[in-house]
Protein backbone atom coordinates (compact mmCIF):
# COMPACT_ATOMS: atom_id res chain seq x y z
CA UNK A 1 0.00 0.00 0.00
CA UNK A 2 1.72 3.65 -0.81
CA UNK A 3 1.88 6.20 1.50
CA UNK A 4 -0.11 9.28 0.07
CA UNK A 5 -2.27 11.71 1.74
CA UNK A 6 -5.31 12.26 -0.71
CA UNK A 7 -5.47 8.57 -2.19
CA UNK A 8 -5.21 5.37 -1.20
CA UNK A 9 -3.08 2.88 -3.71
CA UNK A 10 -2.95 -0.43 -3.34
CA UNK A 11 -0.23 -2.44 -5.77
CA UNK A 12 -1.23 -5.81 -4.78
CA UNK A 13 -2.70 -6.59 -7.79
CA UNK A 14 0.01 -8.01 -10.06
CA UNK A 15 3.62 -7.29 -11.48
CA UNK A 16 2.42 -4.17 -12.98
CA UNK A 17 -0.53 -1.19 -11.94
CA UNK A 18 -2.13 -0.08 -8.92
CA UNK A 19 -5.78 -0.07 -7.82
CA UNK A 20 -6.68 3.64 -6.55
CA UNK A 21 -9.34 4.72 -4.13
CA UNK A 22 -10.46 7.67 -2.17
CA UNK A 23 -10.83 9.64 -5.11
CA UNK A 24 -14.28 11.05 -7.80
CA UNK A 25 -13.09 11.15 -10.92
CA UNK A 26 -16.21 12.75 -11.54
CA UNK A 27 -15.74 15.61 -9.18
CA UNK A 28 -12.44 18.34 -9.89
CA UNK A 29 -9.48 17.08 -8.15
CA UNK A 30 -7.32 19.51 -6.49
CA UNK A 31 -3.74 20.17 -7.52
CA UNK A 32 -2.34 18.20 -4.36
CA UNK A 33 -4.87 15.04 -5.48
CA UNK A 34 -3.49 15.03 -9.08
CA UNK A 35 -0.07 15.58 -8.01
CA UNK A 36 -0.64 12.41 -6.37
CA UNK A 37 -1.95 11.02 -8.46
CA UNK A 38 0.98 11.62 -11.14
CA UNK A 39 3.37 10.33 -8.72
CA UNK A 40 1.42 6.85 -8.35
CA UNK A 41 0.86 6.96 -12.12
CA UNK A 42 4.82 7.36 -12.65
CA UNK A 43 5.71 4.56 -9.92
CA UNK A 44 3.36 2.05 -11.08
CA UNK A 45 2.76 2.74 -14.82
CA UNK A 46 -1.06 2.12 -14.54
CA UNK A 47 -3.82 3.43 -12.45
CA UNK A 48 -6.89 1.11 -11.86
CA UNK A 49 -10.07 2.85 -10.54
CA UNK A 50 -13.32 1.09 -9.97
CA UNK A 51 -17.10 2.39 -8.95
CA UNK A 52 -16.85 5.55 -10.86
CA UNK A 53 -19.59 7.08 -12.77
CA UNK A 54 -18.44 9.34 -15.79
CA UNK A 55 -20.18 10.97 -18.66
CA UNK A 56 -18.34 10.69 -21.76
CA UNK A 57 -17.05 14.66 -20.83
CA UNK A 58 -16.13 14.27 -17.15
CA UNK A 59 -14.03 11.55 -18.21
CA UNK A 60 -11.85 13.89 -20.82
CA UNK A 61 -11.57 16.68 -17.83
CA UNK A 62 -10.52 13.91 -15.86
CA UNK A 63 -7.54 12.81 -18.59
CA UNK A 64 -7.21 16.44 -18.95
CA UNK A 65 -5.64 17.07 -15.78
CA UNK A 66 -2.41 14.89 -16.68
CA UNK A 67 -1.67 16.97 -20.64
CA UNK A 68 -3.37 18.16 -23.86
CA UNK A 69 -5.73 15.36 -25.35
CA UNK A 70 -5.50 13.74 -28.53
CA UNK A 71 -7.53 12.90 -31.26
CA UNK A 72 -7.84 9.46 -32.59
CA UNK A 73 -7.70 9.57 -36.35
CA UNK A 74 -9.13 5.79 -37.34
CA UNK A 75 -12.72 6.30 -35.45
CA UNK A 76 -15.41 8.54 -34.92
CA UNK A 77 -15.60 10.11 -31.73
CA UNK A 78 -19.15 10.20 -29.06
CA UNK A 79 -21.16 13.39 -30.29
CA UNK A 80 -20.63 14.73 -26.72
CA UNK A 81 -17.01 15.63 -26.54
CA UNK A 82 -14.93 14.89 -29.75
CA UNK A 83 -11.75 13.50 -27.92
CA UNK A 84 -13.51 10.35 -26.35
CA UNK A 85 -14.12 7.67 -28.76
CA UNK A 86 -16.29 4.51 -28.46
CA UNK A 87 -14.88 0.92 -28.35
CA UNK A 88 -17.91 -0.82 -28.50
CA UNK A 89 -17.77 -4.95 -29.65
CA UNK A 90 -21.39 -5.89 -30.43
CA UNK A 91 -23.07 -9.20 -28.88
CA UNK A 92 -22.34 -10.97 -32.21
CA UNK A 93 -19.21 -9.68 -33.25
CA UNK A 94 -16.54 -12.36 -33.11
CA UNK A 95 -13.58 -10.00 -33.81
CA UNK A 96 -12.82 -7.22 -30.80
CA UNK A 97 -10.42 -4.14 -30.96
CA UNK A 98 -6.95 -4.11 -29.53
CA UNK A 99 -6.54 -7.68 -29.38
CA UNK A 100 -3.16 -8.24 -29.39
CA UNK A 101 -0.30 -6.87 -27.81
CA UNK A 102 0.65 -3.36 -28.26
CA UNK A 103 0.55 0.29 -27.49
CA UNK A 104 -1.49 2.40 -28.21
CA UNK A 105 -0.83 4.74 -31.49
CA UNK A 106 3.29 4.09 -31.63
CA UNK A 107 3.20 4.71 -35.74
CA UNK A 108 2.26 8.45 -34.76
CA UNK A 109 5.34 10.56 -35.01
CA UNK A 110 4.15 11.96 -31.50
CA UNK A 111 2.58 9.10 -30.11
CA UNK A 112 0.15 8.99 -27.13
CA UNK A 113 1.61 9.13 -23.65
CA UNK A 114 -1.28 8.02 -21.92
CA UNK A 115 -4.58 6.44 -22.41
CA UNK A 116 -7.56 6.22 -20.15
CA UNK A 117 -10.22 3.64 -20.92
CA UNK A 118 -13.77 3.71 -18.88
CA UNK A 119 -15.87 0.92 -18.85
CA UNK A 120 -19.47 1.97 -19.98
CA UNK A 121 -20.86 -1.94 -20.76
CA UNK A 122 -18.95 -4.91 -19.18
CA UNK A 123 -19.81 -8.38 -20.23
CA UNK A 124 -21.15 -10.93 -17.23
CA UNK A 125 -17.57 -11.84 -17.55
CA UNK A 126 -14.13 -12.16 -19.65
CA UNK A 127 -13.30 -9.00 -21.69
CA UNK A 128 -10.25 -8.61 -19.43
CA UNK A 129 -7.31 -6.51 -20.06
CA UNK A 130 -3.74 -7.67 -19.87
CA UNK A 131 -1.24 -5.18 -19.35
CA UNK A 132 2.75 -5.58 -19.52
CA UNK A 133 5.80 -3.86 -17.93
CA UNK A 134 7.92 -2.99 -20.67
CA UNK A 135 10.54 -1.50 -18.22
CA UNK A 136 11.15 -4.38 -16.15
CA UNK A 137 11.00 -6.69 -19.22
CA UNK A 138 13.48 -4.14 -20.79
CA UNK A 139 16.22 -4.82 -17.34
CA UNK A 140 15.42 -8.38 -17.30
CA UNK A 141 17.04 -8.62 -21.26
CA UNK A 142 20.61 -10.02 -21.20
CA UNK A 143 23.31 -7.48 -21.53
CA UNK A 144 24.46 -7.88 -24.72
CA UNK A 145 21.09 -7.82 -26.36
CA UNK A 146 20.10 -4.22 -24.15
CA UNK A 147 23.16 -3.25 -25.86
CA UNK A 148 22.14 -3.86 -29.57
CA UNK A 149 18.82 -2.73 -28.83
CA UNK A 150 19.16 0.38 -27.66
CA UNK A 151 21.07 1.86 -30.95
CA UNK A 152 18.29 0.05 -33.53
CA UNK A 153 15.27 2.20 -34.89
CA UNK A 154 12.47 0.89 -35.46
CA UNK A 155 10.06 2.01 -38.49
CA UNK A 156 6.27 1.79 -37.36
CA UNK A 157 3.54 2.33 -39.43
CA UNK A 158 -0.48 2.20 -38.77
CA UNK A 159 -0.11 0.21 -42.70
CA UNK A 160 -0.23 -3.41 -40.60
CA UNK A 161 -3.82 -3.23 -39.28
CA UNK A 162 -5.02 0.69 -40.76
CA UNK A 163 -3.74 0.49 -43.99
CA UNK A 164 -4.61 -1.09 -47.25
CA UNK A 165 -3.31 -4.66 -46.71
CA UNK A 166 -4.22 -4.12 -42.68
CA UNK A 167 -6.14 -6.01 -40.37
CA UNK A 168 -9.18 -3.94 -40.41
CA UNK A 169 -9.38 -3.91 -43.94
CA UNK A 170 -9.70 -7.43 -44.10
CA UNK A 171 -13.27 -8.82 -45.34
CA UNK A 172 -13.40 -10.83 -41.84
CA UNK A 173 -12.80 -7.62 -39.78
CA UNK A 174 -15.32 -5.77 -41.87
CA UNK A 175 -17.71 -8.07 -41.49
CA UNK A 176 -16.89 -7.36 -37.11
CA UNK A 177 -16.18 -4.38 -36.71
CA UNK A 178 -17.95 -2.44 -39.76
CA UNK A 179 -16.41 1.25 -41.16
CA UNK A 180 -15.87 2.19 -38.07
CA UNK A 181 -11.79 1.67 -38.34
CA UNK A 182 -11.89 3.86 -41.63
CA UNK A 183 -9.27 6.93 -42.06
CA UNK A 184 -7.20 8.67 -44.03
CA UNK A 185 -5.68 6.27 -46.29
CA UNK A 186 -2.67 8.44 -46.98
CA UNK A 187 -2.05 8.62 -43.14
CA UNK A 188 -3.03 5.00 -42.78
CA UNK A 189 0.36 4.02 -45.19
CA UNK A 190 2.43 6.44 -43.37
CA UNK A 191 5.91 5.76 -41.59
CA UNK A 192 7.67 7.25 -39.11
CA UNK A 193 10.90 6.37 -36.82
CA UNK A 194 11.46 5.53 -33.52
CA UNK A 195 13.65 3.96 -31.11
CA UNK A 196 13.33 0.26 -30.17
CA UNK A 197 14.31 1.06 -26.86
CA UNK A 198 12.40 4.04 -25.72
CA UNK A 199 13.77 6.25 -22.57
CA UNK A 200 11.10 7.49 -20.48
CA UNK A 201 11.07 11.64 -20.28
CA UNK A 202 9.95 11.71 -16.69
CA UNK A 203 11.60 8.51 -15.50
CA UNK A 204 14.42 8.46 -17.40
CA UNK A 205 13.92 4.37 -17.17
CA UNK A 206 14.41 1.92 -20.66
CA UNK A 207 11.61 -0.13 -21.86
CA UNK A 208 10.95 -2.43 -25.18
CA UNK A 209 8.57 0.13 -27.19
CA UNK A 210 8.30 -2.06 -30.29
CA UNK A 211 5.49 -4.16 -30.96
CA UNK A 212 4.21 -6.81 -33.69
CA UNK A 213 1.25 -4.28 -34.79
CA UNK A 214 2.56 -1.49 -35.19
CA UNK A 215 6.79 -2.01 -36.01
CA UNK A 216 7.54 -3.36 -39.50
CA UNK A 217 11.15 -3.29 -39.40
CA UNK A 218 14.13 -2.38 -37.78
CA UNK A 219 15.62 0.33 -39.92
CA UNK A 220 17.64 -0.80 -42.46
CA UNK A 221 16.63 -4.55 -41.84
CA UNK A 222 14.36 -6.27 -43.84
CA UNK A 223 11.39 -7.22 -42.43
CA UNK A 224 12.00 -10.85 -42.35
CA UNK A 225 15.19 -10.67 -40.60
CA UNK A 226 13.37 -7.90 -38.26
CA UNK A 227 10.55 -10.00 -37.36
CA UNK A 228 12.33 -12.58 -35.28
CA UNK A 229 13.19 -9.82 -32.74
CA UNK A 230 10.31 -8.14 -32.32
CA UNK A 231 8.78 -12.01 -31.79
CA UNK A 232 11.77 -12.39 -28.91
CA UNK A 233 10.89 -8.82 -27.10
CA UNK A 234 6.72 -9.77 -27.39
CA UNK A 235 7.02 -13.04 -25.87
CA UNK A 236 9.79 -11.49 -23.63
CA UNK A 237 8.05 -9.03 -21.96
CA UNK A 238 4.59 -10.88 -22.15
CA UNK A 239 5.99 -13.49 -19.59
CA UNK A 240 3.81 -13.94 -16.25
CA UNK A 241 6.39 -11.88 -14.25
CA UNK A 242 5.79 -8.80 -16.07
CA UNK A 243 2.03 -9.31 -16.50
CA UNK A 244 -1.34 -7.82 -14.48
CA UNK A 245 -4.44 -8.75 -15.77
CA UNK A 246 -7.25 -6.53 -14.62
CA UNK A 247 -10.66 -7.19 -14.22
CA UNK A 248 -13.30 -4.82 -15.53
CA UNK A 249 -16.31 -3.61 -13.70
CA UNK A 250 -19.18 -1.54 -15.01
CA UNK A 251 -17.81 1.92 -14.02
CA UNK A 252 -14.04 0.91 -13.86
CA UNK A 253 -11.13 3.52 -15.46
CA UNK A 254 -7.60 2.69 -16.03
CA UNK A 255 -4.71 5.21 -16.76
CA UNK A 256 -1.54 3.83 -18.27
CA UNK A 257 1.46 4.84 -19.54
CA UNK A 258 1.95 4.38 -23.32
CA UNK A 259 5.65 4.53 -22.93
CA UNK A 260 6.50 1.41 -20.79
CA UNK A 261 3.18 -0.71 -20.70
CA UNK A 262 1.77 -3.09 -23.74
CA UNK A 263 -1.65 -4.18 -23.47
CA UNK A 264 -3.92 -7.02 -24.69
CA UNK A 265 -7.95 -7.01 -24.58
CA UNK A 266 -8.93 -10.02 -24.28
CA UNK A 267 -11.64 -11.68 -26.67
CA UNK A 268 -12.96 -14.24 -24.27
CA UNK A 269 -17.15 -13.10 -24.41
CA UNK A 270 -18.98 -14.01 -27.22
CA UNK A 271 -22.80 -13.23 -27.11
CA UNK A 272 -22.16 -10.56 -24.83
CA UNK A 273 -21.48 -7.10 -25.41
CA UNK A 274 -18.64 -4.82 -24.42
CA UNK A 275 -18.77 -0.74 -24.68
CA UNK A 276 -16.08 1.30 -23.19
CA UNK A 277 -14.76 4.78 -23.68
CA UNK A 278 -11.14 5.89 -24.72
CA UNK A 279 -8.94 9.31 -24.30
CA UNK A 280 -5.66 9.76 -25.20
CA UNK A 281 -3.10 12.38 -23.50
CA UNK A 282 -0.64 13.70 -26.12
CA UNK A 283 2.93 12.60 -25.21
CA UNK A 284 6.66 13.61 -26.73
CA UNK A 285 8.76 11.92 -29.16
CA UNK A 286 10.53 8.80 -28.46
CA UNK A 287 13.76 9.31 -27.77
């Protein structure tokens, strides 16, 4: 349990996150309370809130405490407040979004450094959300490899699931998911450079930043030879020690860092229906 005044933060819950309480999201937070709050988030990479009730704009003032919001270029946004989009997977949808492990928006050349996700609609149960410490995975590599890694760039690209040959422009994941992962095709081919090894800003900390979804070669590698690392680094830093999965509740928010945590949502619920709400904090280039 951390010792804060204003919150209470319990990190029991797996290798990576902590559950918060004593706080309404709903409600604006003083300066001392999202101080706090920033502190926790930077110690524990995620922040898991349950019991809260937030309309689609409450939640962005919420995010908005923590940096400028982004926009999400691939979906249409709630009518009420244009920086919170809908992830909604319909009862008899067999495809979901964001399953498989990644972060979220890497291919932009300023890429997210947060994202907060509120559950609107929670199935009876699955639909859980696995989250990974890239930082610890990143110490945990042996020497030699840390050094290799950290001098590679990688190129990343939105092409391998937004663009033409994508996932979501498959016929299966149209037949899921609908137009509702449509965008500007130009931008969806786009490519853009970043490290492998990303160091945080605020931290200062290493952690694996490349992922299968969104990296399609280390520059000047092909991707064939590529491939095979970013394989290692995934099934590296997906290993139980590193992982939290977290349970969703109708009413439950998580916070987490976009530049040391992966994430996988689970597609465990068919015939059930899942609806959540994302926002995205702007972040810096990786460096």
């Amino acid at each position: 349990m951390g010792a804060y005044q204003h919150i209470t933060v319990d990190d029991s819950l797996g290798p990576v996150g902590a559950e918060v309480s004593g706080v309404d999201l709903s409600q604006p937070l003083s300066a001392q309370v999202v101080e706090e709050l920033h502190q926790a988030w930077l110690a524990h990479h995620i922040l898991f809130f349950h019991d809260q009730d937030l309309s689609p704009t409450a939640q962005a003032q919420f995010a908005a405490n923590f940096g400028e919001l982004d926009q999400y270029k691939f979906m249409q946004a709630v009518e009420e407040n244009p920086y919170v989009i809908p992830i909604i997977k319909e009862a008899d949808a067999k495809l979901n979004f964001g399953g498989g492990w990644h972060t979220d928006s890497s291919y932009q050349a300023i890429p997210p450094k947060a994202t907060v996700l509120y559950a609107v609609e929670v199935p009876p149960e699955g639909g859980d959300t696995l989250f990974a410490n890239a930082t610890s995975a990143f110490a945990a590599l042996s020497d030699g490899l840390k050094d290799s890694a950290v001098a590679w760039q990688g190129v990343f690209s939105p092409k391998l699931v937004h663009g033409s040959g994508g996932f979501y422009k498959s016929e299966e994941a149209e037949e899921n998911l609908g137009n509702a992962y449509g965008g500007d095709d130009g931008y969806a081919e786009s490519e853009v450079r970043h490290p492998i090894i990303r160091t945080h800003p605020e931290t200062g900390a290493k952690s694996i930043y490349c992922g299968m979804a969104h990296t399609v070669n280390i520059d000047g590698w092909s991707r064939e030879d590529s491939l095979p690392i970013f394989r290692h680094l995934t099934e590296h830093l997906t290993q139980d020690q590193f992982v939290t999965r977290f349970q969703w509740r109708q009413g439950s928010l998580a916070m987490w860092d976009n530049r040391c945590v992966f994430h996988y949502a689970l597609n465990d619920y068919h015939g059930h229906r899942r609806h959540m709400h994302r926002v995205t904090i702007k972040g810096d280039k990786p460096i």
